[in-house]
PDB file of N, CA and C in Angstrom:
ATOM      1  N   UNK A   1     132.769 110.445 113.105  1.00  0.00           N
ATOM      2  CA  UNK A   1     132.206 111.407 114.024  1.00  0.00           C
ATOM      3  C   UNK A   1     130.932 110.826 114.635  1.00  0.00           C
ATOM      4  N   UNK A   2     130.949 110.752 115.901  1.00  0.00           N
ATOM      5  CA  UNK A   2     129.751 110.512 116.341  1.00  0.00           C
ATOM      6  C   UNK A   2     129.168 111.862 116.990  1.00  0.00           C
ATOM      7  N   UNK A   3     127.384 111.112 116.819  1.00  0.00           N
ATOM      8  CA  UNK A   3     126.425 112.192 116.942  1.00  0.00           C
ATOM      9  C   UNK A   3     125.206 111.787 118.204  1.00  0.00           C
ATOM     10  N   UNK A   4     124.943 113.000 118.730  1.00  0.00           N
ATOM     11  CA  UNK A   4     123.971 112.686 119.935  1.00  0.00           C
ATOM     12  C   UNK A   4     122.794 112.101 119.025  1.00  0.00           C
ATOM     13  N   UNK A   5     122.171 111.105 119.515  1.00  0.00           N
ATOM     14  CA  UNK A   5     120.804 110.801 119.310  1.00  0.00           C
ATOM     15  C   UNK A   5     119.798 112.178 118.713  1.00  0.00           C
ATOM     16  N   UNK A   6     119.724 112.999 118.693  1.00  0.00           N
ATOM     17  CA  UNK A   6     118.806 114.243 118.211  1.00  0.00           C
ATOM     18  C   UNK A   6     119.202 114.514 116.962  1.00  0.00           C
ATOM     19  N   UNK A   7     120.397 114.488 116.574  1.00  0.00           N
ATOM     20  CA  UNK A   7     121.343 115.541 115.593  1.00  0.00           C
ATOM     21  C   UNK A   7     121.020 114.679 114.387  1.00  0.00           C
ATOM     22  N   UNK A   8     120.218 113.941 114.156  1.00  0.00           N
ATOM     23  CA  UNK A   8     119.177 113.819 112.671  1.00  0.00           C
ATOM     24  C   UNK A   8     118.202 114.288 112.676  1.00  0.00           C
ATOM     25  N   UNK A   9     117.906 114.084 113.492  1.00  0.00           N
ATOM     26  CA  UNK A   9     115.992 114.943 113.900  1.00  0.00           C
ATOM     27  C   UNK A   9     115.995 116.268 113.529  1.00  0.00           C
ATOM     28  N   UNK A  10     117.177 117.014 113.920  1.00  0.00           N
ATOM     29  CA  UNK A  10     117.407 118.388 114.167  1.00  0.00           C
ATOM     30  C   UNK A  10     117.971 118.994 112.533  1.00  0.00           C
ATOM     31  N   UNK A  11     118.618 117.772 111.808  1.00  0.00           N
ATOM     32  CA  UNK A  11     118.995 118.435 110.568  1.00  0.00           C
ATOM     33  C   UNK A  11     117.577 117.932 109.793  1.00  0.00           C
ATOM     34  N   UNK A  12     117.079 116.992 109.768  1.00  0.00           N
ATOM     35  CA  UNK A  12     115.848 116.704 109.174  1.00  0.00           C
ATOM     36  C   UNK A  12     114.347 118.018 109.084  1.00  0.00           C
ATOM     37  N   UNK A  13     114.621 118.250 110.170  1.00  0.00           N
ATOM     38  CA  UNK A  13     113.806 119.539 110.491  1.00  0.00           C
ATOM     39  C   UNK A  13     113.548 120.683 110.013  1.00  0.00           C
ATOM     40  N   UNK A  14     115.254 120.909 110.138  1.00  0.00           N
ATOM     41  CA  UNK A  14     115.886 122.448 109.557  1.00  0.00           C
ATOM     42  C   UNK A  14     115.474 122.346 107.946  1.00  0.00           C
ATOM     43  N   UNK A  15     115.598 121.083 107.297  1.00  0.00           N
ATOM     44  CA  UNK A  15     115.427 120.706 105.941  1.00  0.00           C
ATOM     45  C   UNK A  15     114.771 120.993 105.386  1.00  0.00           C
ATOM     46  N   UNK A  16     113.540 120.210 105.939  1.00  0.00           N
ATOM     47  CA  UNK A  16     111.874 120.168 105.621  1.00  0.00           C
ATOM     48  C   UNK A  16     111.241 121.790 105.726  1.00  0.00           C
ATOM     49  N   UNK A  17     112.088 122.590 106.449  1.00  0.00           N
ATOM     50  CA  UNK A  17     111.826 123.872 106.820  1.00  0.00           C
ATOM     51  C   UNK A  17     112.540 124.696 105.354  1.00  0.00           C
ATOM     52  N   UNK A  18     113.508 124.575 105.331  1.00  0.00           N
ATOM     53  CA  UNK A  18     114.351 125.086 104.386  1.00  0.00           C
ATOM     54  C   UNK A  18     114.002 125.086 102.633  1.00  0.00           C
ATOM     55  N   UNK A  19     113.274 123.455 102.777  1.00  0.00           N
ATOM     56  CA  UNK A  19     112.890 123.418 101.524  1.00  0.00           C
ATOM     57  C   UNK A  19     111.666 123.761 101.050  1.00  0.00           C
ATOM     58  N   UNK A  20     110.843 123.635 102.475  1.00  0.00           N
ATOM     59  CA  UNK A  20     109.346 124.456 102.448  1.00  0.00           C
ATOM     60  C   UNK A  20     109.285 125.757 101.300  1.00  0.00           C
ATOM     61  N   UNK A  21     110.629 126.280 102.460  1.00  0.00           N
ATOM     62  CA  UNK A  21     110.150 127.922 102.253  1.00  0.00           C
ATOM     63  C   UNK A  21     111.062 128.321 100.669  1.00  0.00           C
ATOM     64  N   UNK A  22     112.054 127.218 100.379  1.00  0.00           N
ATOM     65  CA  UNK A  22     112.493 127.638  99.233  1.00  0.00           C
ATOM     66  C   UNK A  22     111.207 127.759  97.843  1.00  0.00           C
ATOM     67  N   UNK A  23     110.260 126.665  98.131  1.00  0.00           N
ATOM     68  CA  UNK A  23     109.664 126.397  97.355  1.00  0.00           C
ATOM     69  C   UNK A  23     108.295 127.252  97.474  1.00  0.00           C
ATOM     70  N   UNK A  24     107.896 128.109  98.516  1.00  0.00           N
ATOM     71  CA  UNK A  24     107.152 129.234  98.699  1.00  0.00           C
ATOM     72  C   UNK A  24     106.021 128.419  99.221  1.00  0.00           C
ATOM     73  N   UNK A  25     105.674 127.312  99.694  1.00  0.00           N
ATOM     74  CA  UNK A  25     104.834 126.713 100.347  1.00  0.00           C
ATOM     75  C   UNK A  25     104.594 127.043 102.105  1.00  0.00           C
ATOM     76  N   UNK A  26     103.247 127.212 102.490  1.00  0.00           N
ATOM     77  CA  UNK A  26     103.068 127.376 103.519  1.00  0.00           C
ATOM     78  C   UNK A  26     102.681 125.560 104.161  1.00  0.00           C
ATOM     79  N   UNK A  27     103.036 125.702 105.314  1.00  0.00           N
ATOM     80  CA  UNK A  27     102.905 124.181 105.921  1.00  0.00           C
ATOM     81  C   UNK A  27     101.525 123.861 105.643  1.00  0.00           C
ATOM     82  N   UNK A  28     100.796 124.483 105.330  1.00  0.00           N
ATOM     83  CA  UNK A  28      99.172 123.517 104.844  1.00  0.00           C
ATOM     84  C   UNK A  28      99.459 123.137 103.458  1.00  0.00           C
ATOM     85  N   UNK A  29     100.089 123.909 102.456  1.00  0.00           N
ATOM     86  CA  UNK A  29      99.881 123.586 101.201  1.00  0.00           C
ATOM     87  C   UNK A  29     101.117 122.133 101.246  1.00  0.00           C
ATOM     88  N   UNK A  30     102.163 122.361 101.931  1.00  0.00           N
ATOM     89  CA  UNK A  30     103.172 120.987 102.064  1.00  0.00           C
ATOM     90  C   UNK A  30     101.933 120.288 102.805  1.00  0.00           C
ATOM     91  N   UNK A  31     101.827 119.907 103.436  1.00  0.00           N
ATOM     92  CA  UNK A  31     100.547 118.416 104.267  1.00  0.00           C
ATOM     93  C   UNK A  31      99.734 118.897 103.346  1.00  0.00           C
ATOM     94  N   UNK A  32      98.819 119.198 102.271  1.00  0.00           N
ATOM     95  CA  UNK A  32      98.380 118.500 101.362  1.00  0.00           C
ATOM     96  C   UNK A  32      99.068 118.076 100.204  1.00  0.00           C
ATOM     97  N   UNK A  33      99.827 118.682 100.014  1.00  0.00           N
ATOM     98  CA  UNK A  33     100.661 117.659  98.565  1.00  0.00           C
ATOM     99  C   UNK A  33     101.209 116.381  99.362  1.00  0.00           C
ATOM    100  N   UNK A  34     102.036 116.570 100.656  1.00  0.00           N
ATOM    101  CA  UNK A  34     101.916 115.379 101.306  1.00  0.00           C
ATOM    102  C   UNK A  34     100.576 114.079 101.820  1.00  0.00           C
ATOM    103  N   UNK A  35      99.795 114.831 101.690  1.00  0.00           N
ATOM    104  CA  UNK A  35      98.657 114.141 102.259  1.00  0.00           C
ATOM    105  C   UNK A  35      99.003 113.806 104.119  1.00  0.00           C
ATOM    106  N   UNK A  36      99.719 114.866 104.330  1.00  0.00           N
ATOM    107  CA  UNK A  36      99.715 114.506 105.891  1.00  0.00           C
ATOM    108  C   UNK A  36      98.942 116.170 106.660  1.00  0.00           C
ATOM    109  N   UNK A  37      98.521 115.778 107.909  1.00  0.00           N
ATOM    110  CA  UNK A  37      98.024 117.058 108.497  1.00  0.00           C
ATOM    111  C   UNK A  37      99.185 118.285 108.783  1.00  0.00           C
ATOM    112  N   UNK A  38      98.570 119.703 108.771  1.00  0.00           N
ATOM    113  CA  UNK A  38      99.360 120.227 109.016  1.00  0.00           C
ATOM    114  C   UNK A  38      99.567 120.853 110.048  1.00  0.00           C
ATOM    115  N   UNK A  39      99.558 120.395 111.079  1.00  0.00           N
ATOM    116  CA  UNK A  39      99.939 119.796 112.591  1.00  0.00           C
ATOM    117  C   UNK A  39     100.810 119.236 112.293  1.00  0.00           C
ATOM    118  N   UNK A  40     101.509 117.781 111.645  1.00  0.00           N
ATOM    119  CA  UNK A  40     101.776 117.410 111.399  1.00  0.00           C
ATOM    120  C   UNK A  40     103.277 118.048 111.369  1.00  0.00           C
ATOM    121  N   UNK A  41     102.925 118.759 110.279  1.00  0.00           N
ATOM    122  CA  UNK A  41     104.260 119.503 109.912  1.00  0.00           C
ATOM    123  C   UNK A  41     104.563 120.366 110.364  1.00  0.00           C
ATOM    124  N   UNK A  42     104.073 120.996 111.306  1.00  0.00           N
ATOM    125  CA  UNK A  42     104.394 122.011 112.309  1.00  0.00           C
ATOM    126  C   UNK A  42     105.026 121.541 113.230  1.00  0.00           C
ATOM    127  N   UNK A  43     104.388 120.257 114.223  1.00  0.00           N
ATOM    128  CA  UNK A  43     105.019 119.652 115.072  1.00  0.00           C
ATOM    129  C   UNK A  43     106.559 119.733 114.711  1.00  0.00           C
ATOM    130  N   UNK A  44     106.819 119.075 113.515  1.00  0.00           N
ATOM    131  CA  UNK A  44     108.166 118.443 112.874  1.00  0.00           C
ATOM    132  C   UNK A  44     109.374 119.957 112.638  1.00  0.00           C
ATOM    133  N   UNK A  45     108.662 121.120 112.243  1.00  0.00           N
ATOM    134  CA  UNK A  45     109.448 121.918 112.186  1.00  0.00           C
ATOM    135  C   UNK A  45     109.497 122.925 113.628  1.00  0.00           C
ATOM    136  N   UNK A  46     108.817 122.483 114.851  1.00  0.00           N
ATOM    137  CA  UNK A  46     109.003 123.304 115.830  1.00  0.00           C
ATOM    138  C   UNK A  46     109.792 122.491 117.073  1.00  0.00           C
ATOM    139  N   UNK A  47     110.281 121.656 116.437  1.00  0.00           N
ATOM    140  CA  UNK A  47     110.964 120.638 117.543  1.00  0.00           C
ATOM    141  C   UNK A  47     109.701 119.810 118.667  1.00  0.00           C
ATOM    142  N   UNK A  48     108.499 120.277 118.269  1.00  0.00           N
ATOM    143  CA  UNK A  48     107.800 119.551 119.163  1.00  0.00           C
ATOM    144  C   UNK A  48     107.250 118.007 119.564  1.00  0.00           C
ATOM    145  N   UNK A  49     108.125 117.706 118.143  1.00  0.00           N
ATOM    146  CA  UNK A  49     107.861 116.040 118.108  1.00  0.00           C
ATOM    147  C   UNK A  49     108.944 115.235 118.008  1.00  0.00           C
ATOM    148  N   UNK A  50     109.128 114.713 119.352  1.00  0.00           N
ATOM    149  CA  UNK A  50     110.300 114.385 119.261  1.00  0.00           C
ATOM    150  C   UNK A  50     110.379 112.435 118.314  1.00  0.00           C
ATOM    151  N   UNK A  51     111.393 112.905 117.695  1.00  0.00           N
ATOM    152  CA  UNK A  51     111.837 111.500 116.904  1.00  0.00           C
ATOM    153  C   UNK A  51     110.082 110.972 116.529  1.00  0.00           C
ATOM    154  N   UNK A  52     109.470 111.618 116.274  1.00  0.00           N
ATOM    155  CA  UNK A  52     107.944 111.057 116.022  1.00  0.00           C
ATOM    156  C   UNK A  52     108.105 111.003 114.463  1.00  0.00           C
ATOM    157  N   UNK A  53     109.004 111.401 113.478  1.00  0.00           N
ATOM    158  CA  UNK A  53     108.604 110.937 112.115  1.00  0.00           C
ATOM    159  C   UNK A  53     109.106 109.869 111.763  1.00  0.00           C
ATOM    160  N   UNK A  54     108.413 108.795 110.920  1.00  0.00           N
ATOM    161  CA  UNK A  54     108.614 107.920 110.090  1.00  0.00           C
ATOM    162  C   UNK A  54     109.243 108.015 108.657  1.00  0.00           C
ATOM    163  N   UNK A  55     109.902 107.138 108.202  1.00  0.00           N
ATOM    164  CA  UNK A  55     110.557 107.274 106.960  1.00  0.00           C
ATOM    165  C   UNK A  55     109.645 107.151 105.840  1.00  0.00           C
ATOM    166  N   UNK A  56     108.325 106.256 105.931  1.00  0.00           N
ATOM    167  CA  UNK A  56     107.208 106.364 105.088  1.00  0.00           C
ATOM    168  C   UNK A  56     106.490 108.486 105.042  1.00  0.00           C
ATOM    169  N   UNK A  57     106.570 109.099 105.852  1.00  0.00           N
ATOM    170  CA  UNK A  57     106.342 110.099 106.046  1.00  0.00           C
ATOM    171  C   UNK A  57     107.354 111.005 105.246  1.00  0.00           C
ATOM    172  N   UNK A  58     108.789 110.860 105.626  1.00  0.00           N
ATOM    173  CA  UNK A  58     109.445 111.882 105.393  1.00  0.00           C
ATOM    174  C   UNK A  58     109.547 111.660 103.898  1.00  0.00           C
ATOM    175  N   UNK A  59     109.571 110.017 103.288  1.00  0.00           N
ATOM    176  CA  UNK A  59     109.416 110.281 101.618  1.00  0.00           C
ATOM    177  C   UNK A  59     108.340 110.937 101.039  1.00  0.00           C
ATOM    178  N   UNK A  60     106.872 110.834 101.645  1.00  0.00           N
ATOM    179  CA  UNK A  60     105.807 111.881 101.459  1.00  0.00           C
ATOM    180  C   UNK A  60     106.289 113.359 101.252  1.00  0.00           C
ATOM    181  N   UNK A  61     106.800 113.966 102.289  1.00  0.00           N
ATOM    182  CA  UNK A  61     107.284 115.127 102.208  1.00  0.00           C
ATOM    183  C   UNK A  61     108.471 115.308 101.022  1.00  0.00           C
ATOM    184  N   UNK A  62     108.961 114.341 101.443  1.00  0.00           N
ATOM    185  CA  UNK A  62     110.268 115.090  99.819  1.00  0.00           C
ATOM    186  C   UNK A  62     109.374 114.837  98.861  1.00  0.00           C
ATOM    187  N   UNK A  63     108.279 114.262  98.297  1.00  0.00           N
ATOM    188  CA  UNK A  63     108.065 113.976  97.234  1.00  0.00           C
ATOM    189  C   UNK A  63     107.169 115.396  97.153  1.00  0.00           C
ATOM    190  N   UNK A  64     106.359 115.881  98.114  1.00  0.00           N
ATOM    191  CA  UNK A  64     105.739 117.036  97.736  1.00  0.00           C
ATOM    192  C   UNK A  64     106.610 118.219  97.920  1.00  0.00           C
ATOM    193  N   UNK A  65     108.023 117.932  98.257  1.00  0.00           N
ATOM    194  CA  UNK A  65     109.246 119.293  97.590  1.00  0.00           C
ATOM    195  C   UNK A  65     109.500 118.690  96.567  1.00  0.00           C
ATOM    196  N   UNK A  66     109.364 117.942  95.862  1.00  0.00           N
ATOM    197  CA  UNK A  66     109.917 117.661  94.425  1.00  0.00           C
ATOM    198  C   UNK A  66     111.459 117.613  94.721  1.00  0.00           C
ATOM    199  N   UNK A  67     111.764 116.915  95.523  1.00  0.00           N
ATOM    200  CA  UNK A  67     113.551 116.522  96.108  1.00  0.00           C
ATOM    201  C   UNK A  67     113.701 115.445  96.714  1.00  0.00           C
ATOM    202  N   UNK A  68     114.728 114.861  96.257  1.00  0.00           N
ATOM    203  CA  UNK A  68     115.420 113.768  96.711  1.00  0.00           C
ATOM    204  C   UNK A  68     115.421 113.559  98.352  1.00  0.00           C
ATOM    205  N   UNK A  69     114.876 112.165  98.870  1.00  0.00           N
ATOM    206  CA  UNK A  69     114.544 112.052 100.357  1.00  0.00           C
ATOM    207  C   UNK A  69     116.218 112.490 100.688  1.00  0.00           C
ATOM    208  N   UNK A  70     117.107 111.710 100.281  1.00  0.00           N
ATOM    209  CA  UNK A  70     118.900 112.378 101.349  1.00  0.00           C
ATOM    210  C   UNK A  70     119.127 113.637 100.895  1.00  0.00           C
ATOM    211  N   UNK A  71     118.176 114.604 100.218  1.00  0.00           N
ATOM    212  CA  UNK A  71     118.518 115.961 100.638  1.00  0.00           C
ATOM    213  C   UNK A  71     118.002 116.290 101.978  1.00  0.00           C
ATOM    214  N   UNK A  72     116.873 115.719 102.490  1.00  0.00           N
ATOM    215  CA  UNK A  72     116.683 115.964 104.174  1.00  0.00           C
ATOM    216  C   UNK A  72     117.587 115.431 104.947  1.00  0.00           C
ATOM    217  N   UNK A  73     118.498 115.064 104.612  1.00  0.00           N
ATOM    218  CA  UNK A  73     119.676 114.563 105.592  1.00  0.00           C
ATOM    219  C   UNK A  73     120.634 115.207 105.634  1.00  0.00           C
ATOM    220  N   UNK A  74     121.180 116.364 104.172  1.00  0.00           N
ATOM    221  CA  UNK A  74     122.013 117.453 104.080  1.00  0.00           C
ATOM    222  C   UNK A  74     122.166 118.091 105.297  1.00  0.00           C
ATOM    223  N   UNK A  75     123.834 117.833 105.532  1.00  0.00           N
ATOM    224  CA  UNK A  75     123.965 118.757 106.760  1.00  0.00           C
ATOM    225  C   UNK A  75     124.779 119.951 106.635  1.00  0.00           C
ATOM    226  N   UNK A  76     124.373 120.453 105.233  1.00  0.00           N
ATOM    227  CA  UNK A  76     124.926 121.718 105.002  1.00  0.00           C
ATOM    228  C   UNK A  76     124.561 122.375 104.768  1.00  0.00           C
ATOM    229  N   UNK A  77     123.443 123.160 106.125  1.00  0.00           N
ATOM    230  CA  UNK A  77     122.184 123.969 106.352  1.00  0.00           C
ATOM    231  C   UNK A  77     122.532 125.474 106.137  1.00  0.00           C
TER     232      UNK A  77
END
């Protein structure tokens, strides 16, 4: 199956969003366990940045969900 250029960005997103809120974190308390701003993570969950994350970044973030980085790749949102 091929996929438009977006359609990682877009499940990556939904993810980081999904696992946020499973874990009862508001996007400031994720960008500090990440150590990234939380701008940062807003950008990423409002579609406003396009293809702007790095893979050094997104392991930051799984590591402050306490989850495996290819669960942000789960596309069974």
């Amino acid at each position: 199956m091929k996929h438009v250029d977006d359609y990682y960005f877009d499940v990556i997103r939904k993810n980081i969003k999904k696992y946020r809120k499973l874990k009862n974190l508001t996007q400031q308390e994720l960008a500090d366990k990440a150590g990234l701003t939380m701008n940062y993570i807003s950008k990423i969950e409002s579609l406003k940045m396009q293809r702007g994350f790095t893979i050094p970044s997104l392991t930051r973030i799984a590591d402050a969900l306490e989850i495996d980085i290819k669960e942000l790749f789960n596309e069974d949102i």
